[in-house]
Structure formats: C-alpha cells, structure tokens
Protein backbone atom coordinates (compact mmCIF):
# COMPACT_ATOMS: atom_id res chain seq x y z
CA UNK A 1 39.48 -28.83 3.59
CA UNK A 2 36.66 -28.16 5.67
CA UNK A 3 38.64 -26.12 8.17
CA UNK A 4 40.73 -24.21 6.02
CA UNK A 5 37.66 -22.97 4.57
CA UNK A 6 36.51 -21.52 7.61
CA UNK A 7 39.62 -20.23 8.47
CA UNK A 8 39.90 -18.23 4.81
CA UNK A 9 36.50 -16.80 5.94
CA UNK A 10 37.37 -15.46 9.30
CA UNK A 11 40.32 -13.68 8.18
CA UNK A 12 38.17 -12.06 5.30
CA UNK A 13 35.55 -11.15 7.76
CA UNK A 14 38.34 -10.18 9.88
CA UNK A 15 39.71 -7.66 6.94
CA UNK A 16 35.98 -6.18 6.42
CA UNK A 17 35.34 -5.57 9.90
CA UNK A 18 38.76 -3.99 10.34
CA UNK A 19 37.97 -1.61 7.30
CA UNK A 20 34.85 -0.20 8.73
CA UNK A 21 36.38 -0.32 11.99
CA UNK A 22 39.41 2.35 11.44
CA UNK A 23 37.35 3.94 9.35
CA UNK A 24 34.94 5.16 12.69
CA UNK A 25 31.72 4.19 10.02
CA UNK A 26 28.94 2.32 12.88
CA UNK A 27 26.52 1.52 10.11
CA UNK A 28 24.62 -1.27 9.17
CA UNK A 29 27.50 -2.44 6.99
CA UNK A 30 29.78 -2.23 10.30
CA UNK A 31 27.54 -4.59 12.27
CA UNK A 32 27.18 -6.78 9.61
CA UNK A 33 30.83 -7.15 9.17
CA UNK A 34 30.89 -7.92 13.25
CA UNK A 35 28.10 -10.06 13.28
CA UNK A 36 29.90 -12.31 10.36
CA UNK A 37 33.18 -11.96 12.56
CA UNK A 38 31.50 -13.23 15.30
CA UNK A 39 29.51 -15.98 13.71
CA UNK A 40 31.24 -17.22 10.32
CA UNK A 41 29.48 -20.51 10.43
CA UNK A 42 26.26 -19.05 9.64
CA UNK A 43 24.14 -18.82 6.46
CA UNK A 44 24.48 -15.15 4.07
CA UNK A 45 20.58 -14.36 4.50
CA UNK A 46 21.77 -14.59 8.73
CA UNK A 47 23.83 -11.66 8.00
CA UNK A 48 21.24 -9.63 6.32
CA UNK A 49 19.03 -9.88 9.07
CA UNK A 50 21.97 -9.01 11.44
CA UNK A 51 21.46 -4.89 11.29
CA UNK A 52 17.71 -5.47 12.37
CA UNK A 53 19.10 -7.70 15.50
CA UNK A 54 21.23 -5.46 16.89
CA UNK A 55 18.45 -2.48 15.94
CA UNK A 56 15.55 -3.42 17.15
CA UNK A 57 15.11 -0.73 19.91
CA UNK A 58 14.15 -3.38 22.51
CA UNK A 59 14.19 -0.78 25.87
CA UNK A 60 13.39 -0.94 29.91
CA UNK A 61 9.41 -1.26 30.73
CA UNK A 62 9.06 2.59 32.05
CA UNK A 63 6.34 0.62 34.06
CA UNK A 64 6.64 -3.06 34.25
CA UNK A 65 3.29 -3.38 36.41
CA UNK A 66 0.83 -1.51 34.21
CA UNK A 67 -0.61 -1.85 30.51
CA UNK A 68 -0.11 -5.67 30.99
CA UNK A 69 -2.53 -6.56 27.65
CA UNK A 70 0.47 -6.68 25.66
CA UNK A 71 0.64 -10.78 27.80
CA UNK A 72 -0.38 -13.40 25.65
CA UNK A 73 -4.09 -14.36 25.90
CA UNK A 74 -2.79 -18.24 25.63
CA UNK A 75 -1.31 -17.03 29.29
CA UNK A 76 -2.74 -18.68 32.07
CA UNK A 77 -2.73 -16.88 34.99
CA UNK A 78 -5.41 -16.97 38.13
CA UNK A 79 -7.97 -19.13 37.66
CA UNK A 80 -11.08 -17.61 37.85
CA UNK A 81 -15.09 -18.90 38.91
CA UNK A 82 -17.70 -18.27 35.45
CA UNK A 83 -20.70 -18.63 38.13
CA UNK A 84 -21.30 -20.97 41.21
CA UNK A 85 -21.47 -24.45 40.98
CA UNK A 86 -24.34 -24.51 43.26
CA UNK A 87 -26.00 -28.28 44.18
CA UNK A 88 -23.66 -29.25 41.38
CA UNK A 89 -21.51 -31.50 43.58
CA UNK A 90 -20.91 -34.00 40.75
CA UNK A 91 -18.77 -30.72 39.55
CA UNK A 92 -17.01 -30.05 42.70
CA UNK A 93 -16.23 -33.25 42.73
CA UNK A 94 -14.90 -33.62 39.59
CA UNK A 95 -12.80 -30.48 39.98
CA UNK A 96 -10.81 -31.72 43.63
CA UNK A 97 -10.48 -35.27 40.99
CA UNK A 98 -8.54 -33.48 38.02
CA UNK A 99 -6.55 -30.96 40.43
CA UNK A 100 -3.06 -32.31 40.70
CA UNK A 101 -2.54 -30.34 44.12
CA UNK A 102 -6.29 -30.26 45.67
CA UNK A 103 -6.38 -26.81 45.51
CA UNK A 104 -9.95 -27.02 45.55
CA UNK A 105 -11.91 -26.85 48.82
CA UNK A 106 -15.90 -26.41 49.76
CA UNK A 107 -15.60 -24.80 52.36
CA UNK A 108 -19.56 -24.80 52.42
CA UNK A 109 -22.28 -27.11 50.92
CA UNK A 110 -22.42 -25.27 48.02
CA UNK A 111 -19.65 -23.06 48.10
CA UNK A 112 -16.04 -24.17 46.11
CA UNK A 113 -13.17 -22.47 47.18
CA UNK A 114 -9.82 -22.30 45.48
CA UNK A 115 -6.49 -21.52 47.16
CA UNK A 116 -4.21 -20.24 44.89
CA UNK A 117 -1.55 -20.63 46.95
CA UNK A 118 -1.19 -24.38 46.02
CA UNK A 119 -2.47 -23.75 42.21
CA UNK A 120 -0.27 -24.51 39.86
CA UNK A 121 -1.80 -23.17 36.36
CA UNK A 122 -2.18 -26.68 34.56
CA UNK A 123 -5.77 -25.86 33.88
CA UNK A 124 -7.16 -28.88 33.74
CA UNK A 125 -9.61 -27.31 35.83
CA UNK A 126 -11.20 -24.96 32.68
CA UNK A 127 -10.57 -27.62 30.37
CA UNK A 128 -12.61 -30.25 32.42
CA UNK A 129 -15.80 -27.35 33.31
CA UNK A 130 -15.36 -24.31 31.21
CA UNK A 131 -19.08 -23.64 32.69
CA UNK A 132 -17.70 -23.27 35.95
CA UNK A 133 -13.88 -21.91 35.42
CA UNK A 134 -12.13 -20.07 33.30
CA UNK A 135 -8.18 -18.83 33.05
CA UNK A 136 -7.22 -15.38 33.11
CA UNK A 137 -4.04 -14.47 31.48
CA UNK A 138 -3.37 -12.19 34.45
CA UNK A 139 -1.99 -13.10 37.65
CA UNK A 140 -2.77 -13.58 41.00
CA UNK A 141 -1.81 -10.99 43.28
CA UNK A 142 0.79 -11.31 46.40
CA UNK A 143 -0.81 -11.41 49.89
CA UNK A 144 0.55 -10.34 53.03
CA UNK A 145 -1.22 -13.64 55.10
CA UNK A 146 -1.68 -17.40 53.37
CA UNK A 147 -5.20 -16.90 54.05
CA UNK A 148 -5.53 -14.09 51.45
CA UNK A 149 -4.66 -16.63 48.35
CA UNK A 150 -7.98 -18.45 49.16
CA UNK A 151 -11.10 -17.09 47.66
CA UNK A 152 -14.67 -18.62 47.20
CA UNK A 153 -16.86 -18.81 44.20
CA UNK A 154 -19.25 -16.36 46.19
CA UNK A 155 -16.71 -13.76 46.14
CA UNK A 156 -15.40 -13.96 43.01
CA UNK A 157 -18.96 -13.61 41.61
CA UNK A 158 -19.85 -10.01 43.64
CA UNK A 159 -15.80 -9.07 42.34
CA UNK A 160 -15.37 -8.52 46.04
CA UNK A 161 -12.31 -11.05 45.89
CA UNK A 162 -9.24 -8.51 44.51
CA UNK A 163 -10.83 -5.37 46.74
CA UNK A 164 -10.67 -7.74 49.93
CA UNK A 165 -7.36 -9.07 49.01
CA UNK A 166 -5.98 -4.97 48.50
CA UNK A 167 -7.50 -3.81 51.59
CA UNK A 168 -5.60 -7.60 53.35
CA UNK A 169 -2.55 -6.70 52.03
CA UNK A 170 -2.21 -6.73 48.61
CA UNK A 171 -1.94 -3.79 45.76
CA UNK A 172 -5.38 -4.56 43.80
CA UNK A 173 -8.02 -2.43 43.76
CA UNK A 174 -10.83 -4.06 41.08
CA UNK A 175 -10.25 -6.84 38.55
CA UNK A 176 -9.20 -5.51 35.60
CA UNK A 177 -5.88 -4.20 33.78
CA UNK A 178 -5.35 -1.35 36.07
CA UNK A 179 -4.88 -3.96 39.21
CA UNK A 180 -1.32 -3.85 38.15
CA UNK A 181 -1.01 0.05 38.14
CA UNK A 182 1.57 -1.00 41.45
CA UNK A 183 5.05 0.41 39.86
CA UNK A 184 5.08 3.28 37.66
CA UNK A 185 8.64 5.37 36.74
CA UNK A 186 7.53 7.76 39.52
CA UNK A 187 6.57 5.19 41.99
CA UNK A 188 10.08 3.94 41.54
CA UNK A 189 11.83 7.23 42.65
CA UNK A 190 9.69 6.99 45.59
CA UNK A 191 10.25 3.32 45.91
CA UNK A 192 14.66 4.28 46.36
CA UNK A 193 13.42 7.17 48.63
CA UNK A 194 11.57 4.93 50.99
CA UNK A 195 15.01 2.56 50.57
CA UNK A 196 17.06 4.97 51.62
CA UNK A 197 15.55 6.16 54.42
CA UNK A 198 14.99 3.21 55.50
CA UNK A 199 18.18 1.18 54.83
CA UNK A 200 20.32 4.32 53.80
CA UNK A 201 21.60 2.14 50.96
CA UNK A 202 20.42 0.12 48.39
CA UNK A 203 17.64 -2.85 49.42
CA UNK A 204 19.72 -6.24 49.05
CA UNK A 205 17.93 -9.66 47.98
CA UNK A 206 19.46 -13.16 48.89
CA UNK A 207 17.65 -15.93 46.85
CA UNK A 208 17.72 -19.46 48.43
CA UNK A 209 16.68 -22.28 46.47
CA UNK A 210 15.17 -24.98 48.54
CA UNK A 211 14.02 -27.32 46.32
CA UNK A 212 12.63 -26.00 43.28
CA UNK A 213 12.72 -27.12 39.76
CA UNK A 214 14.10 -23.76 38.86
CA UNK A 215 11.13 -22.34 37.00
CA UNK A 216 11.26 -19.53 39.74
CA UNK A 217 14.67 -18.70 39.16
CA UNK A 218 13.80 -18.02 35.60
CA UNK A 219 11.25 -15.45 36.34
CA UNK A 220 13.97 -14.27 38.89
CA UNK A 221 16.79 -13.75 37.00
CA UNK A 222 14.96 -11.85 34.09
CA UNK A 223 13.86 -9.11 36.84
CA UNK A 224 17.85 -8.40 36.22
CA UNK A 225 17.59 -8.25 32.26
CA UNK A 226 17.39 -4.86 30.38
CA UNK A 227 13.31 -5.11 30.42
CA UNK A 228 12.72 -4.93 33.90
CA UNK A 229 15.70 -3.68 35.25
CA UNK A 230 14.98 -3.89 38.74
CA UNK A 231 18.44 -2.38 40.14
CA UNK A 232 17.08 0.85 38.68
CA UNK A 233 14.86 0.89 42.09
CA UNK A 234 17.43 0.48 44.17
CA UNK A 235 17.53 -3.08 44.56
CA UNK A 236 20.14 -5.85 44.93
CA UNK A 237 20.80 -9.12 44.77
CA UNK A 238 23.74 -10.44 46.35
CA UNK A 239 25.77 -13.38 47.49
CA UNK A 240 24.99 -13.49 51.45
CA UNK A 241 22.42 -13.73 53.87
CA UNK A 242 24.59 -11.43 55.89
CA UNK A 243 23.99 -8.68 53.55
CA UNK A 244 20.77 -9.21 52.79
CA UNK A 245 17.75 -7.25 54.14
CA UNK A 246 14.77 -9.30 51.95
CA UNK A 247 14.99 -13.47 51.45
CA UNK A 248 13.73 -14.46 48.66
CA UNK A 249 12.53 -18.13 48.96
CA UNK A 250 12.14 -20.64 45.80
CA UNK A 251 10.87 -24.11 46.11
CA UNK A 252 9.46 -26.44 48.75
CA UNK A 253 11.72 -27.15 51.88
CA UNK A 254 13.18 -30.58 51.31
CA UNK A 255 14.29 -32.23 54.62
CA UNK A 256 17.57 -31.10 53.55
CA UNK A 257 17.55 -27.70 53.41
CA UNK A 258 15.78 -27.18 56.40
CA UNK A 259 18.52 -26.53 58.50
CA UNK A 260 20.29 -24.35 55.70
CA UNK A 261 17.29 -22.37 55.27
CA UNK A 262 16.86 -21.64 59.16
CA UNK A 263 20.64 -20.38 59.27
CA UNK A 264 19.91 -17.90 56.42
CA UNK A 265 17.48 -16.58 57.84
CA UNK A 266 19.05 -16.21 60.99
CA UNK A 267 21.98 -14.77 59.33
CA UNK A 268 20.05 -11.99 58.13
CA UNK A 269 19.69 -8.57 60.73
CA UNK A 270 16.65 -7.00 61.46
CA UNK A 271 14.80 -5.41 60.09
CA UNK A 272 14.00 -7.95 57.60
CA UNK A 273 11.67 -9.76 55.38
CA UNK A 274 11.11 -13.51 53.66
CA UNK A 275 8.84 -13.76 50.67
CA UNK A 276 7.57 -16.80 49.69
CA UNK A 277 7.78 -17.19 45.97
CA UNK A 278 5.47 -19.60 43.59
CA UNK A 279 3.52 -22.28 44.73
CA UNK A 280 6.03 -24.15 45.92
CA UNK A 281 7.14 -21.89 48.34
CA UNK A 282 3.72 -20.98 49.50
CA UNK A 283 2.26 -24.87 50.07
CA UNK A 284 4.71 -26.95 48.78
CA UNK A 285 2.93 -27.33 45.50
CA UNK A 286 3.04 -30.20 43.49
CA UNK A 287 5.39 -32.01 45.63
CA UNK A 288 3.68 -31.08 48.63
CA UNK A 289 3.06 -34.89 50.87
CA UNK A 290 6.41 -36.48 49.69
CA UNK A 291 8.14 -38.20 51.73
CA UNK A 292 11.00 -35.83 51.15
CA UNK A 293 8.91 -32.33 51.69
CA UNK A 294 8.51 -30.76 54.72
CA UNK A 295 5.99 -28.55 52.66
CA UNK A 296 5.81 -24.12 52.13
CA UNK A 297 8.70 -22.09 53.32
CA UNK A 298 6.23 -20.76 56.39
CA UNK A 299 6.50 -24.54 58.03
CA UNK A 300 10.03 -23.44 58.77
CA UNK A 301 10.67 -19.35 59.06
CA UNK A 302 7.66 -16.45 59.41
CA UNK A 303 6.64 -15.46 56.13
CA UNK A 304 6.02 -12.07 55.39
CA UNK A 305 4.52 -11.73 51.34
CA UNK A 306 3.03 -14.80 49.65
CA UNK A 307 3.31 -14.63 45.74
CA UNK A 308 1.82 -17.66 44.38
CA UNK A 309 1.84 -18.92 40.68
CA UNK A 310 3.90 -21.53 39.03
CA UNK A 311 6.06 -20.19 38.23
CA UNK A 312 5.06 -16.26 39.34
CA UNK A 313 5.41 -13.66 36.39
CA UNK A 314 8.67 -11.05 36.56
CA UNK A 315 5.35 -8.53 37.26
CA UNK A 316 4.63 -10.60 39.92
CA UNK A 317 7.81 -10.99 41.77
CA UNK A 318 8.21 -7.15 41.78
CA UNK A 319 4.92 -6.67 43.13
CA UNK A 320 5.86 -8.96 46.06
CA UNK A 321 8.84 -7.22 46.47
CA UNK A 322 6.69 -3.98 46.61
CA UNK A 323 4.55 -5.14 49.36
CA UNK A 324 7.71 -6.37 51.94
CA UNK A 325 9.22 -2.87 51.59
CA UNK A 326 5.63 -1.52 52.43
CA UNK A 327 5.69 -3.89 55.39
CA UNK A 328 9.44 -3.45 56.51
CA UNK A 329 8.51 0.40 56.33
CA UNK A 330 5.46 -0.03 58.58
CA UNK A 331 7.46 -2.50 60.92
CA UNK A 332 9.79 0.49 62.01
C-alpha cells in the first residue's frame, strides 16, 4: 500500500513539474515542483523551503585569503603564547605532559618553544594554562624551511614571530587579519600569468595520500567546490605524477608507501615542487614514533613548502600553493 502511494505521488509531481516545465515558467513554483520530483519522500514544509535552497546566492570567495573574520571564533587555529612562562617550569612541564605530540620544546631555561609543525589543534594546551596560551581562530602560516614552524615565547611576545616567518618564506607581514591579504581577484590574474610563463599551461597538482586519516583530503577537495574555486587560477589536479608539476603530500609515510611515494616523485619532471600538507606530513604528527611511521614526508623526498595544521584550512592550502609557485618561479 505503502509503495503504491509513493508511486501515485511521483507521477503527480511528475504532471506538476511537466506543467511548469513546457510552459518555460523558472519560478519558485517550478523548483518546487523539481525539488518534490526529485525527493517525494520528504515532508510538505521541505518543499516550502525548497525555493530558498536552490536561491540562496551562495557565490566564489572573490578573495579566499583576505577578510577571514567571517571564521568561527570556536576555530582553533595557531596556538599562540599570552606572556612567558618564565621560572615557571612546573608550567612547561605541564604543557610537554598534556601535548599529545610534544610539540613543546625549551629550547632555553626559561624560554618554551612550540613547533607547529607537529601541533595538532587539540588545545589541551589553553585549556590546561589559559595564563600562558591561548588559540587563535586563524592559522598558521606555510614556511618555506621546517625550521620556520618553530617559534619561541620570546618572539611571539615582541610580534616579531609572523614578520620573521614572511621575510623566511612565508606571506605574513604582522599578526592580524590582513596576514592573509596573499590572494586577491587581481593577484589571481597574475598568479595564471606567472603559470603560463612559466609552464605555458595550466599548473597541475598530483595528491598522494600516504597515510592520512583523510582530514586533509577534506580541506583538499573543497579547494575544487564553487567557494574557492581554485581552477579559476589556473590550477589542476590530475591523475598522474607524470603530469604533474606540484605534489601535494597528505599523511605520514607509512613503511609502505615509501617506495610509492619515492617513484612519484621521481615520476614528476623538473621543474617541480612537493608541499608538505598538515601535521602529518610535516612531522608525522600524532602517529609520529609508531612502529609503522617512518615520520614527515621530508624523511623521504626534499620538501619545498611546509603547511602545518590538522587538518590545514582550504585558505591555508592555497597559500602553500602560493608560495611553491613563488619558489618554482625563482628556481628558473
């Protein structure tokens, strides 16, 4: 009883979207009669809601890497020092005890360090010694060398640590919203110029996966969604390494895919580039010391950009991106 029930309802959805259909009307009424076509099993109120769905003048990010305050402040992002915890070692102690991948270092008697390459954004840190740390709900920016995702409290407190990191290799300039100033519409037309004269084509990506939990990909594949858009640059994705210009590496190297990894990269003609993404990629992360993990993507192939976080923002990725065309450019 229960399916011919359904069935009568399709074909008189079927009727009412045929009737708006021949007669060329592309109204609200026409894409509620669709949306009931395509969905009969749903509630009546579903259907009222259905013109404001497909209406809701969702559009590309003109500029993906600036204005970021519209991110959640429940984000966490880089973790950042409140002051020094100087000749509080109980503190330093307590923060290398609650971090689940010892990215916490004192470097100096009473200087704590963080490397945000192996960070992973729990924040048990702030939760433990809000005096100390606090989360930002802005990210951590990509770094040409491994040594430019480690910062000390000292720096952070003179805001010397994003300037340093710019002038290292990375795209800040102060910490604050307009750090992430790096892709504007216009910077994009000069982004596909620098492509083409450089590649005379478009720039192609290969992702390879070697041993992440997929939170990467995520943030990967929505660089391809109608928000960010990134093929409107000029760049690719695609199915082989010997197509690709840029490798894109997820996830700590497991003992297996250390061999696959190596013949990617080999695969790939020069001149090219290998960004390590998340923290995975850059230290081996959580699972860094298992008996299974060789540990970051550098332990096996030169890395060229470093873009930490766990898993890195879409903002992020493209700002890594960014900074290996800027180096492929000044390799040549």
């Amino acid at each position: 009883m229960k399916k011919e029930e359904s069935h009568k309802k399709r074909k008189g959805y079927q009727e009412e979207y045929n009737n708006h259909h021949n007669d060329g009307s592309e109204n609200n009424d026409f894409i509620a009669s669709l949306f009931r076509l395509l969905t009969p099993d749903h509630d009546e109120d579903d259907y009222d809601a259905a013109p404001n769905i497909m209406d809701n003048r969702i559009e590309t990010i003109r500029e993906p890497l600036s204005g970021l305050r519209h991110i959640s402040q429940e984000y966490r992002g880089r973790v950042t020092f409140v002051k020094q915890p100087v000749g509080e070692r109980d503190i330093v102690e307590t923060l290398q005890d609650v971090c689940p991948t010892k990215a916490f270092d004192v470097e100096k008697p009473d200087a704590l360090g963080i490397d945000h390459g192996k960070c992973i954004m729990c924040g048990r840190c702030s939760s433990g010694s809000p005096d100390f740390i606090k989360m930002e709900n802005l990210f951590v920016h990509s770094a040409g060398k491994r040594s430019q995702l480690i910062e000390s409290a000292t720096e952070v407190d003179n805001g010397s640590n994003h300037s340093r990191q710019a002038a290292a290799g990375g795209l800040a300039s102060s910490n604050n919203d307009s750090d992430y100033s790096g892709l504007t519409e216009e910077m994009g037309k000069e982004l596909q110029t620098k492509i083409q004269s450089l590649f005379g084509r478009s720039l192609a990506i290969r992702t390879v996966n070697t041993g992440s939990f997929n939170g990467c990909e995520i943030e990967i594949n929505a660089l391809l969604n109608p928000m960010y858009d990134i093929e409107r640059f000029g760049i690719h994705f695609v199915a082989s390494p010997r197509h690709a210009d840029v490798l894109l590496v997820t996830g700590p190297v497991s003992s297996n895919m250390e061999e696959p990894l190596r013949l990617a990269y080999n695969a790939i003609p020069a001149p090219k580039a290998v960004i390590a993404v998340g923290a995975c990629g850059c230290s081996g992360g959580i699972f860094a010391g298992s008996y299974s993990v060789i540990g970051g993507v550098d332990k096996i192939i030169p890395v060229d950009v470093y873009i930490p976080g766990c898993p890195p923002r879409p903002q992020a990725l493209l700002e890594g991106i960014l900074l290996a065309i800027d180096k492929l450019v000044e390799s040549i």
